[in-house]
PDB file of N, CA and C in Angstrom:
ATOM      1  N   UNK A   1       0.841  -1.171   0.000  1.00  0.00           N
ATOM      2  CA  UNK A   1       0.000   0.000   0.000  1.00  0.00           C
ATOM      3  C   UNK A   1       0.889   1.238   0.000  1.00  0.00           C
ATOM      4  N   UNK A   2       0.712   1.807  -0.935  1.00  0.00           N
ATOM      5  CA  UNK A   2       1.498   3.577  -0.850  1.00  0.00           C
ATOM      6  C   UNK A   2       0.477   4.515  -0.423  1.00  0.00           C
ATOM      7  N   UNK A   3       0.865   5.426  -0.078  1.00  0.00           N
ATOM      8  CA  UNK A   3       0.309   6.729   0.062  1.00  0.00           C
ATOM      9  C   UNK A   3       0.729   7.686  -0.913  1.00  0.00           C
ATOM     10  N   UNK A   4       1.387   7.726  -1.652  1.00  0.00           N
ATOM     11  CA  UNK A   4       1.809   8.422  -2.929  1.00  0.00           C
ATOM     12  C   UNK A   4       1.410   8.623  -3.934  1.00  0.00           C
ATOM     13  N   UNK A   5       0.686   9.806  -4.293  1.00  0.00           N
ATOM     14  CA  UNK A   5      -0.213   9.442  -5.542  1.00  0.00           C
ATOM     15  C   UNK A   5       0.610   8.627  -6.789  1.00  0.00           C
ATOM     16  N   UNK A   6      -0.109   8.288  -7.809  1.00  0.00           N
ATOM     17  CA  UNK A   6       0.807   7.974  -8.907  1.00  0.00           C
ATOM     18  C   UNK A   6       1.255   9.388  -9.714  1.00  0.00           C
ATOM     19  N   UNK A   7       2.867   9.188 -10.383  1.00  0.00           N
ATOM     20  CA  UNK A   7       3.191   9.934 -10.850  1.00  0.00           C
ATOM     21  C   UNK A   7       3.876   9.714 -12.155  1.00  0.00           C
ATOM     22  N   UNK A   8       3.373  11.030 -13.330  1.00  0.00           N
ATOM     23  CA  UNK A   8       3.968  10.732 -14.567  1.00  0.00           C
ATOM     24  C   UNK A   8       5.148  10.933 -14.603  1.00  0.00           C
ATOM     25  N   UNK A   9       5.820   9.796 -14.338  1.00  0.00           N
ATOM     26  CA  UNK A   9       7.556   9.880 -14.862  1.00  0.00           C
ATOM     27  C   UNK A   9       7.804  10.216 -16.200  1.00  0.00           C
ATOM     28  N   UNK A  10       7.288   9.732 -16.889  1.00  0.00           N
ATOM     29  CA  UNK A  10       7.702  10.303 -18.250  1.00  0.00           C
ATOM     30  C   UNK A  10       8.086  12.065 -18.781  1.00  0.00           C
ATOM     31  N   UNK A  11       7.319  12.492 -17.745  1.00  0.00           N
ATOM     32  CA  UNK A  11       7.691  14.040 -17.971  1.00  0.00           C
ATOM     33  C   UNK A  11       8.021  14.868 -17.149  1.00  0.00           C
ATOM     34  N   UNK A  12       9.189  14.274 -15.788  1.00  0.00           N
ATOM     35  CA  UNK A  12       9.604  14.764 -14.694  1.00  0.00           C
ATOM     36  C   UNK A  12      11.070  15.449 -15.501  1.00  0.00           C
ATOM     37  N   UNK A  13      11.665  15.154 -16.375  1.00  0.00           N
ATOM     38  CA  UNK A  13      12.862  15.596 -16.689  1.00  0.00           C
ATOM     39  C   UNK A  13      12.380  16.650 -18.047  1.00  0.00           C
ATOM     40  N   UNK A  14      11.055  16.685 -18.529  1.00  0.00           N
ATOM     41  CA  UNK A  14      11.089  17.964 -19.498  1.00  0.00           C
ATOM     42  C   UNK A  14      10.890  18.962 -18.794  1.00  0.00           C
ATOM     43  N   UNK A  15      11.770  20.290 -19.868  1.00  0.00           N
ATOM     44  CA  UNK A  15      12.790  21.864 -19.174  1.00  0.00           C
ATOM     45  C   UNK A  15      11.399  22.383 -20.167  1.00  0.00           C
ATOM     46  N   UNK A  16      10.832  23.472 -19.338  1.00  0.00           N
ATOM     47  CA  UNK A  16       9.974  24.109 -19.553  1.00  0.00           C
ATOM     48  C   UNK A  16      10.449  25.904 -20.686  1.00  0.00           C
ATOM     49  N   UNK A  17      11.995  25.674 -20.438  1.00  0.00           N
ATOM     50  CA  UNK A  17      12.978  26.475 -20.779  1.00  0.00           C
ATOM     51  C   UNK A  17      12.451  27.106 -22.542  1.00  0.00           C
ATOM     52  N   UNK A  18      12.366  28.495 -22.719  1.00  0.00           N
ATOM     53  CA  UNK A  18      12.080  28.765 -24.082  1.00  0.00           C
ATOM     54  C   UNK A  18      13.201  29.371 -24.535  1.00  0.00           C
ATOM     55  N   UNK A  19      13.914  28.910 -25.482  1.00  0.00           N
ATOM     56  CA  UNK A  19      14.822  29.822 -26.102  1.00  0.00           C
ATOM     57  C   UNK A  19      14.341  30.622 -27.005  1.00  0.00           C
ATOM     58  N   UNK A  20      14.871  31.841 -27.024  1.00  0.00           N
ATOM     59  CA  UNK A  20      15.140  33.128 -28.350  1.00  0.00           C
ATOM     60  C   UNK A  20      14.873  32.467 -29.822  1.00  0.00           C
ATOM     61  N   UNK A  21      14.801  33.180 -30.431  1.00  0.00           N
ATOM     62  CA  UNK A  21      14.611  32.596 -31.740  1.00  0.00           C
ATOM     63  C   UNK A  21      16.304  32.708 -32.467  1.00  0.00           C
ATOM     64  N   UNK A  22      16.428  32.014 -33.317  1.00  0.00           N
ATOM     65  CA  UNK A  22      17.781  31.682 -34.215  1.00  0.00           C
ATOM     66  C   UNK A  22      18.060  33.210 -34.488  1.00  0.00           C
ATOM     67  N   UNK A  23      17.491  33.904 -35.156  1.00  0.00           N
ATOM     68  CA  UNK A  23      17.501  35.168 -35.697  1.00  0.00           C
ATOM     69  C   UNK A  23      18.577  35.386 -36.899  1.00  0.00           C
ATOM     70  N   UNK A  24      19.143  36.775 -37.276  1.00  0.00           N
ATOM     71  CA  UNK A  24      19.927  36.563 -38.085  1.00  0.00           C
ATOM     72  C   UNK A  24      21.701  36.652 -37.433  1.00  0.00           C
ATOM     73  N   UNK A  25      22.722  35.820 -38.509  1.00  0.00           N
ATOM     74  CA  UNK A  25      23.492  36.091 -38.668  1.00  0.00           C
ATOM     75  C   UNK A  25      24.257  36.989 -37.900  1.00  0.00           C
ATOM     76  N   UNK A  26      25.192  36.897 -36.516  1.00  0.00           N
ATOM     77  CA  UNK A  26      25.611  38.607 -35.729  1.00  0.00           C
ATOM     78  C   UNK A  26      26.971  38.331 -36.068  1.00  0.00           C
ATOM     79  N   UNK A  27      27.845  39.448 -36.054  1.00  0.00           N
ATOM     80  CA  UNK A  27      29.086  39.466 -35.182  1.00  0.00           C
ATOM     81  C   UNK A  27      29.204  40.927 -34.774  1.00  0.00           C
ATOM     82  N   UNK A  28      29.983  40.667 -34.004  1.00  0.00           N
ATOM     83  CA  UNK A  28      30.013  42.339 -33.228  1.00  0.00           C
ATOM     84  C   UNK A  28      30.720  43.062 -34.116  1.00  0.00           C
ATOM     85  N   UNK A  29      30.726  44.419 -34.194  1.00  0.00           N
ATOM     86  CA  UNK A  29      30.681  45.734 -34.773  1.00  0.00           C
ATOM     87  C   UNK A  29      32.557  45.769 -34.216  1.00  0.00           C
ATOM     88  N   UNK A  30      33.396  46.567 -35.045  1.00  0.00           N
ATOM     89  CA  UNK A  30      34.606  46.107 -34.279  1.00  0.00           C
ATOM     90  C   UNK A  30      34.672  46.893 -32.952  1.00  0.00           C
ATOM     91  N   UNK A  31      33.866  48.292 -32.934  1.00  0.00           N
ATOM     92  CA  UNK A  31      33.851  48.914 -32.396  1.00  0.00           C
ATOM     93  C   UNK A  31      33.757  47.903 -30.789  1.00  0.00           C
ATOM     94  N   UNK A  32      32.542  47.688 -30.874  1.00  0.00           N
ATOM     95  CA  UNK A  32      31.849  46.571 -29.862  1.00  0.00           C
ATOM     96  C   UNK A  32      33.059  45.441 -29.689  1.00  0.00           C
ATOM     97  N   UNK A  33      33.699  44.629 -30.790  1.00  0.00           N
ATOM     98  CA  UNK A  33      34.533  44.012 -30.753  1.00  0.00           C
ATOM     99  C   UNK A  33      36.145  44.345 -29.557  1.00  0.00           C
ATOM    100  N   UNK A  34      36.416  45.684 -29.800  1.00  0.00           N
ATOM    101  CA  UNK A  34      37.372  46.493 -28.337  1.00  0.00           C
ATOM    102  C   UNK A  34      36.672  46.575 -27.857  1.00  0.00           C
ATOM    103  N   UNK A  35      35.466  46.789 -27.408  1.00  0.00           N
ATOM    104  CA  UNK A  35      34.959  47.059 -26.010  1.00  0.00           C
ATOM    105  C   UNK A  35      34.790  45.940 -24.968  1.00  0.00           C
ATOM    106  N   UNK A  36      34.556  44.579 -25.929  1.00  0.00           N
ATOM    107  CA  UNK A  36      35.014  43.649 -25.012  1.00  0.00           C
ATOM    108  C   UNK A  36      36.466  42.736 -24.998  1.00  0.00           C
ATOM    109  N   UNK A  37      37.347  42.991 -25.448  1.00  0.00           N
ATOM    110  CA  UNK A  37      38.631  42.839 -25.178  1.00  0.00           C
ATOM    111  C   UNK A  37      38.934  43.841 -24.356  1.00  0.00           C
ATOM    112  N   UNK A  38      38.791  44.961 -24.023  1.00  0.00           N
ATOM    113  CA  UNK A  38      38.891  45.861 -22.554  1.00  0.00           C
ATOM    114  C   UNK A  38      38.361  45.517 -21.488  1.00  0.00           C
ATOM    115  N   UNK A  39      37.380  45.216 -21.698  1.00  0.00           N
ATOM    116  CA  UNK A  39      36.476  44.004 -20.630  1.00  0.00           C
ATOM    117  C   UNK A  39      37.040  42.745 -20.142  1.00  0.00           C
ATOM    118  N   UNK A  40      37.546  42.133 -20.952  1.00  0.00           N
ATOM    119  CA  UNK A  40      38.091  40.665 -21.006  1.00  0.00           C
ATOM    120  C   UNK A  40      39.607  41.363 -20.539  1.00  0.00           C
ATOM    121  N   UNK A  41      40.088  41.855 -20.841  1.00  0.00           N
ATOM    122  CA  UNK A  41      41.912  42.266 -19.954  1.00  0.00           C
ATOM    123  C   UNK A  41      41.695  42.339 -18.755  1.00  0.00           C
ATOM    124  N   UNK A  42      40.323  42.909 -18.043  1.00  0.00           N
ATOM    125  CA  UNK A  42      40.308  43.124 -16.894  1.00  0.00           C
ATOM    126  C   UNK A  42      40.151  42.256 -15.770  1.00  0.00           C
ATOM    127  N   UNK A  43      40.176  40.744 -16.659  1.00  0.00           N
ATOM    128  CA  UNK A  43      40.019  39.187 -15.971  1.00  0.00           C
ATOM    129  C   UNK A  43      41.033  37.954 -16.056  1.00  0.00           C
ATOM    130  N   UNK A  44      41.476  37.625 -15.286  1.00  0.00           N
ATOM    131  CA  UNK A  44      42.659  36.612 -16.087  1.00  0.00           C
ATOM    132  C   UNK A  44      42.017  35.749 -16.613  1.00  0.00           C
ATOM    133  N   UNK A  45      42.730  34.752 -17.578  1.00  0.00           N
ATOM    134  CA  UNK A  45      42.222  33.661 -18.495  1.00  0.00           C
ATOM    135  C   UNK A  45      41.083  32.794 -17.806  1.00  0.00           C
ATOM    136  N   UNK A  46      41.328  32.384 -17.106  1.00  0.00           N
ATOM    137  CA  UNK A  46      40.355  31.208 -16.456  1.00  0.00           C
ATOM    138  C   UNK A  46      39.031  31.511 -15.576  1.00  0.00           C
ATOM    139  N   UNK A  47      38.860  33.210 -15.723  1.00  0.00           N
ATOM    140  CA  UNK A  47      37.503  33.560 -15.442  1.00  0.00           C
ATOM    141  C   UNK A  47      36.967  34.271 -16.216  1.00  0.00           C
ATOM    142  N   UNK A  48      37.169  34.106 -17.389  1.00  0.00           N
ATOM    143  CA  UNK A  48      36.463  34.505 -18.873  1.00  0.00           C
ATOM    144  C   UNK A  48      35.107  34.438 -18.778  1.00  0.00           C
ATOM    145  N   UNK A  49      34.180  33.937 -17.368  1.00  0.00           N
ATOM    146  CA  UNK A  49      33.143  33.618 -17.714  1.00  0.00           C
ATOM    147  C   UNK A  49      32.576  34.369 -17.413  1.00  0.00           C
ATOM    148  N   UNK A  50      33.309  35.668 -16.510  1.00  0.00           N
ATOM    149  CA  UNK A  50      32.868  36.253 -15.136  1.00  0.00           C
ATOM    150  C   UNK A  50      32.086  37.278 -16.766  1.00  0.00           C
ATOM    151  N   UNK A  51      32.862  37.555 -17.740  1.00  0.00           N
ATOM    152  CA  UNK A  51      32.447  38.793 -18.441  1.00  0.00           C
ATOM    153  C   UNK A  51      31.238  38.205 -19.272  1.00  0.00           C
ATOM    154  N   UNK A  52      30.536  36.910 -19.323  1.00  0.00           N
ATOM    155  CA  UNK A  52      29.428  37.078 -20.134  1.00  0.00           C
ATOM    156  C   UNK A  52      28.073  37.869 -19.949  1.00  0.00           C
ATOM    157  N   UNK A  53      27.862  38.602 -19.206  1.00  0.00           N
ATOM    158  CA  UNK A  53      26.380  39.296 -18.683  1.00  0.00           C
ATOM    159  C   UNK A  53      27.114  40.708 -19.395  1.00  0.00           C
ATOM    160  N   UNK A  54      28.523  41.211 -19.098  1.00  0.00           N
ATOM    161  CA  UNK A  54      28.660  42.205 -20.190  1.00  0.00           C
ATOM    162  C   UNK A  54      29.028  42.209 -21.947  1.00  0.00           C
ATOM    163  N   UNK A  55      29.093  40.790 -21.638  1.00  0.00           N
ATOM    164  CA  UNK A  55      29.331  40.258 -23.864  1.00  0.00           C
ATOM    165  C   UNK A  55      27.949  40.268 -24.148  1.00  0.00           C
ATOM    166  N   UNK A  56      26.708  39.832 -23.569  1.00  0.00           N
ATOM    167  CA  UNK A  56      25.626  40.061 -23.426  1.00  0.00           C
ATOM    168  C   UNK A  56      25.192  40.892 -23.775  1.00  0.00           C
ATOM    169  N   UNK A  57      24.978  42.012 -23.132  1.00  0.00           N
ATOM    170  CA  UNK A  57      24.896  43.517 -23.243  1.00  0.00           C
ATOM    171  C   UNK A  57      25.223  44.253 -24.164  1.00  0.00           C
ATOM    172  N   UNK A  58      26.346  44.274 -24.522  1.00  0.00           N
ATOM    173  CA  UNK A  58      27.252  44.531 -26.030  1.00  0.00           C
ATOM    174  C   UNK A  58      26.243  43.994 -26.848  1.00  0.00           C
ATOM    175  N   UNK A  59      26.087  42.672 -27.123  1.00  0.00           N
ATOM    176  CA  UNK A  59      25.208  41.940 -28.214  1.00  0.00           C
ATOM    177  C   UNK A  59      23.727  42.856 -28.162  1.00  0.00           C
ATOM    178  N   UNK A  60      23.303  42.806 -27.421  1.00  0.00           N
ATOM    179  CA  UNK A  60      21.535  43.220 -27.171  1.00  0.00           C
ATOM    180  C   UNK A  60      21.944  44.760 -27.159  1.00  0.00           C
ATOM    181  N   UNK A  61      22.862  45.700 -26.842  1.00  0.00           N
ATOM    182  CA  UNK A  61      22.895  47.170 -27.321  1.00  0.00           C
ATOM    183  C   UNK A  61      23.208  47.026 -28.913  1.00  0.00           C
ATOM    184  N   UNK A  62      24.164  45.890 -29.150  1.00  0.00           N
ATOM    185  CA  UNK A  62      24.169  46.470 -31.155  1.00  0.00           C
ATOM    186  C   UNK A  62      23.077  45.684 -31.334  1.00  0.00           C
ATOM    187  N   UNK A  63      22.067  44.900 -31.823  1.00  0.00           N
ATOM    188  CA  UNK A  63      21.202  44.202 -32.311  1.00  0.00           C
ATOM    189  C   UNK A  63      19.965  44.846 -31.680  1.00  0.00           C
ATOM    190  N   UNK A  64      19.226  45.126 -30.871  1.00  0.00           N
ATOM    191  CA  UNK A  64      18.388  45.358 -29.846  1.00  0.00           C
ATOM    192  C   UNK A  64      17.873  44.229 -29.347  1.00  0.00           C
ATOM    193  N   UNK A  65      18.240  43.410 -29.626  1.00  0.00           N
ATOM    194  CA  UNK A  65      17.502  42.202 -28.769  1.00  0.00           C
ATOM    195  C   UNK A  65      18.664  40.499 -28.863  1.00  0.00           C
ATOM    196  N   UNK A  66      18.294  39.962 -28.026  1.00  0.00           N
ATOM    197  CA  UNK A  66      18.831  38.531 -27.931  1.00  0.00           C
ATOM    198  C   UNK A  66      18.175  37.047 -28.864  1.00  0.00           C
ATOM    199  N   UNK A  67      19.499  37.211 -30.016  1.00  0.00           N
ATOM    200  CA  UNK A  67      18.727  35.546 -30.791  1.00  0.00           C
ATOM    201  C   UNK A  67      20.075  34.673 -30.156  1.00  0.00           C
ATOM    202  N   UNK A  68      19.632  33.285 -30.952  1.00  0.00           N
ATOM    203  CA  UNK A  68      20.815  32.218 -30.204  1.00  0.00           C
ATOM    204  C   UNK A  68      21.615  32.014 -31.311  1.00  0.00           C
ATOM    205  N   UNK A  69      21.826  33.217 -32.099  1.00  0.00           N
ATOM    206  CA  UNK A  69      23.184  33.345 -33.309  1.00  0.00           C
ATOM    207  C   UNK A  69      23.808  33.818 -32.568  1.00  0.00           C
ATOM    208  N   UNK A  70      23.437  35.061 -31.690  1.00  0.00           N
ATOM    209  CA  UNK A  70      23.966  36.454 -31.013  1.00  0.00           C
ATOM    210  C   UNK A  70      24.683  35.597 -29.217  1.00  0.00           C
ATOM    211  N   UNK A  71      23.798  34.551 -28.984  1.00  0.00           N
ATOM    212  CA  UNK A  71      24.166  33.850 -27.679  1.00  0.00           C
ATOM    213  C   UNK A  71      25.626  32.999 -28.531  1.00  0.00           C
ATOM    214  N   UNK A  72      25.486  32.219 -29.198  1.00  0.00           N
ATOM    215  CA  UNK A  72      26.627  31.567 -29.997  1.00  0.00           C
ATOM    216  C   UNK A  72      27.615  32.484 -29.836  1.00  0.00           C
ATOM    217  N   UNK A  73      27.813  33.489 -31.033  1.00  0.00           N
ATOM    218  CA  UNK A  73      28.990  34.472 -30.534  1.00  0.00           C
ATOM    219  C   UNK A  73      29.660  34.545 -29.959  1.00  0.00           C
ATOM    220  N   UNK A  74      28.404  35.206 -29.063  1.00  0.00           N
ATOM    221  CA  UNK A  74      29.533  35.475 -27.302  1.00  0.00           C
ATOM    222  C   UNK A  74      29.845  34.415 -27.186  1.00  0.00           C
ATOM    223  N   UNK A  75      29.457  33.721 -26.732  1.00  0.00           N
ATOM    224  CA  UNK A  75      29.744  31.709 -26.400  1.00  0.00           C
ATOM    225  C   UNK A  75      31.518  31.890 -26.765  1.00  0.00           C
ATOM    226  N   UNK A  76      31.605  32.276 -28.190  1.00  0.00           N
ATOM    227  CA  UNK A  76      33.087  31.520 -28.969  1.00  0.00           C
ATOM    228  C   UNK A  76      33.272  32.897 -29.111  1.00  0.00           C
ATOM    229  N   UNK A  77      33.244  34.200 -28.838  1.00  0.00           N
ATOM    230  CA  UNK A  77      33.856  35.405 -28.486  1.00  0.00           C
ATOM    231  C   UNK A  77      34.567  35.580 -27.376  1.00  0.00           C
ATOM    232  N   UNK A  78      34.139  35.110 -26.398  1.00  0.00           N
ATOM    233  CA  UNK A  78      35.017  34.819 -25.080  1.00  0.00           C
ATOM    234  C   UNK A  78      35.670  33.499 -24.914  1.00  0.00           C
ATOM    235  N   UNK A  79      35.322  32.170 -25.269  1.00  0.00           N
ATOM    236  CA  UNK A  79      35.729  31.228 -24.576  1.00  0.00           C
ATOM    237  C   UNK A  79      34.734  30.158 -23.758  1.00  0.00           C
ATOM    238  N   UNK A  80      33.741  30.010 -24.299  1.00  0.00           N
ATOM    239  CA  UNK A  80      32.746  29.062 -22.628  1.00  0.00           C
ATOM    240  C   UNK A  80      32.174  28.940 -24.099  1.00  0.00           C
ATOM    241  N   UNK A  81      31.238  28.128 -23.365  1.00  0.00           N
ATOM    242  CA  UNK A  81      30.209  27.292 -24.159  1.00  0.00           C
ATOM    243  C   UNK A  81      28.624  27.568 -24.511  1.00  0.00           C
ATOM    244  N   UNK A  82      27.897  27.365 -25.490  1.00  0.00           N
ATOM    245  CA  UNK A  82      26.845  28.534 -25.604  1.00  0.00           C
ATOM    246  C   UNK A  82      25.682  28.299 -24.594  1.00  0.00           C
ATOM    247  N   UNK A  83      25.990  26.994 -23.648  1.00  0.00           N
ATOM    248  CA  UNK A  83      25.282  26.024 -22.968  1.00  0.00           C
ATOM    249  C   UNK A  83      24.900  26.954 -21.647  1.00  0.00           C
ATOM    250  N   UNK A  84      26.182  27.843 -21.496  1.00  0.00           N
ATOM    251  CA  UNK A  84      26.772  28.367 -20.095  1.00  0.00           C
ATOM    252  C   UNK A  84      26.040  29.913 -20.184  1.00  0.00           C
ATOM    253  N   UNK A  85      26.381  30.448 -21.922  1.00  0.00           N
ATOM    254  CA  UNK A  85      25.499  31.862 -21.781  1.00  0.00           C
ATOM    255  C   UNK A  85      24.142  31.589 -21.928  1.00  0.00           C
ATOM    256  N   UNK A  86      23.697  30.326 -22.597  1.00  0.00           N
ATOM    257  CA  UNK A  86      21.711  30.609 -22.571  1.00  0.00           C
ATOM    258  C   UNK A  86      21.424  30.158 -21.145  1.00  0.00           C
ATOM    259  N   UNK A  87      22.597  29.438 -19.899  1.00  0.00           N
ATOM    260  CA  UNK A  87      22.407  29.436 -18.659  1.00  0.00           C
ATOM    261  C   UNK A  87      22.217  31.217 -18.408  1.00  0.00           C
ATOM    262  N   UNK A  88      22.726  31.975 -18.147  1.00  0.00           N
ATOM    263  CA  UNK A  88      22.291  33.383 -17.790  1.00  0.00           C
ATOM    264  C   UNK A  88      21.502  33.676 -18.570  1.00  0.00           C
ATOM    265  N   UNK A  89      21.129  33.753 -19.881  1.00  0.00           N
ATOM    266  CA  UNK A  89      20.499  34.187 -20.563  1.00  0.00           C
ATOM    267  C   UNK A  89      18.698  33.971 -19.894  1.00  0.00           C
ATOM    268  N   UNK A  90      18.852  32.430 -19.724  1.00  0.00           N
ATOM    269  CA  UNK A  90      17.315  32.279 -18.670  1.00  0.00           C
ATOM    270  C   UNK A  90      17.308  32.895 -17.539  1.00  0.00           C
TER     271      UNK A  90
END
């Protein structure tokens, strides 16, 4: 005898998570391009990650908004994985 209701396992591990749309094609402006290599000097190598909320920012001030071309980028503009910026990005 349980006391537990029954439960649908089948859909305990789906991510309710919506990503951005693909959108078009980005790369940063070069302008934008120094602004985060000034950013990025100000971190040693192995906390490259600390600067994605401002590679972010950069992206969504030139584009006005966030697609997951523009999350990619940054992703391989800094160094980390695009796994790690659509983690902040949610």
């Amino acid at each position: 005898m349980s006391f537990h209701p029954a439960m649908d396992y089948a859909r305990r591990n789906v991510s309710a998570r919506q990503l951005p749309e693909e959108g078009p094609a980005f790369a940063y402006t070069s302008e934008n391009r120094a602004k985060l290599q000034e950013i990025c000097a100000r971190y040693p190598a192995d906390q490259r990650k600390t600067v994605i909320l401002a590679a972010l920012y950069l992206a969504q001030h030139q584009q006005g908004y966030l697609t997951r071309n523009a999350m990619r980028h940054v992703a391989s503009a800094i160094g980390c994985t695009p796994a790690e910026v659509e983690d902040v990005v949610s």
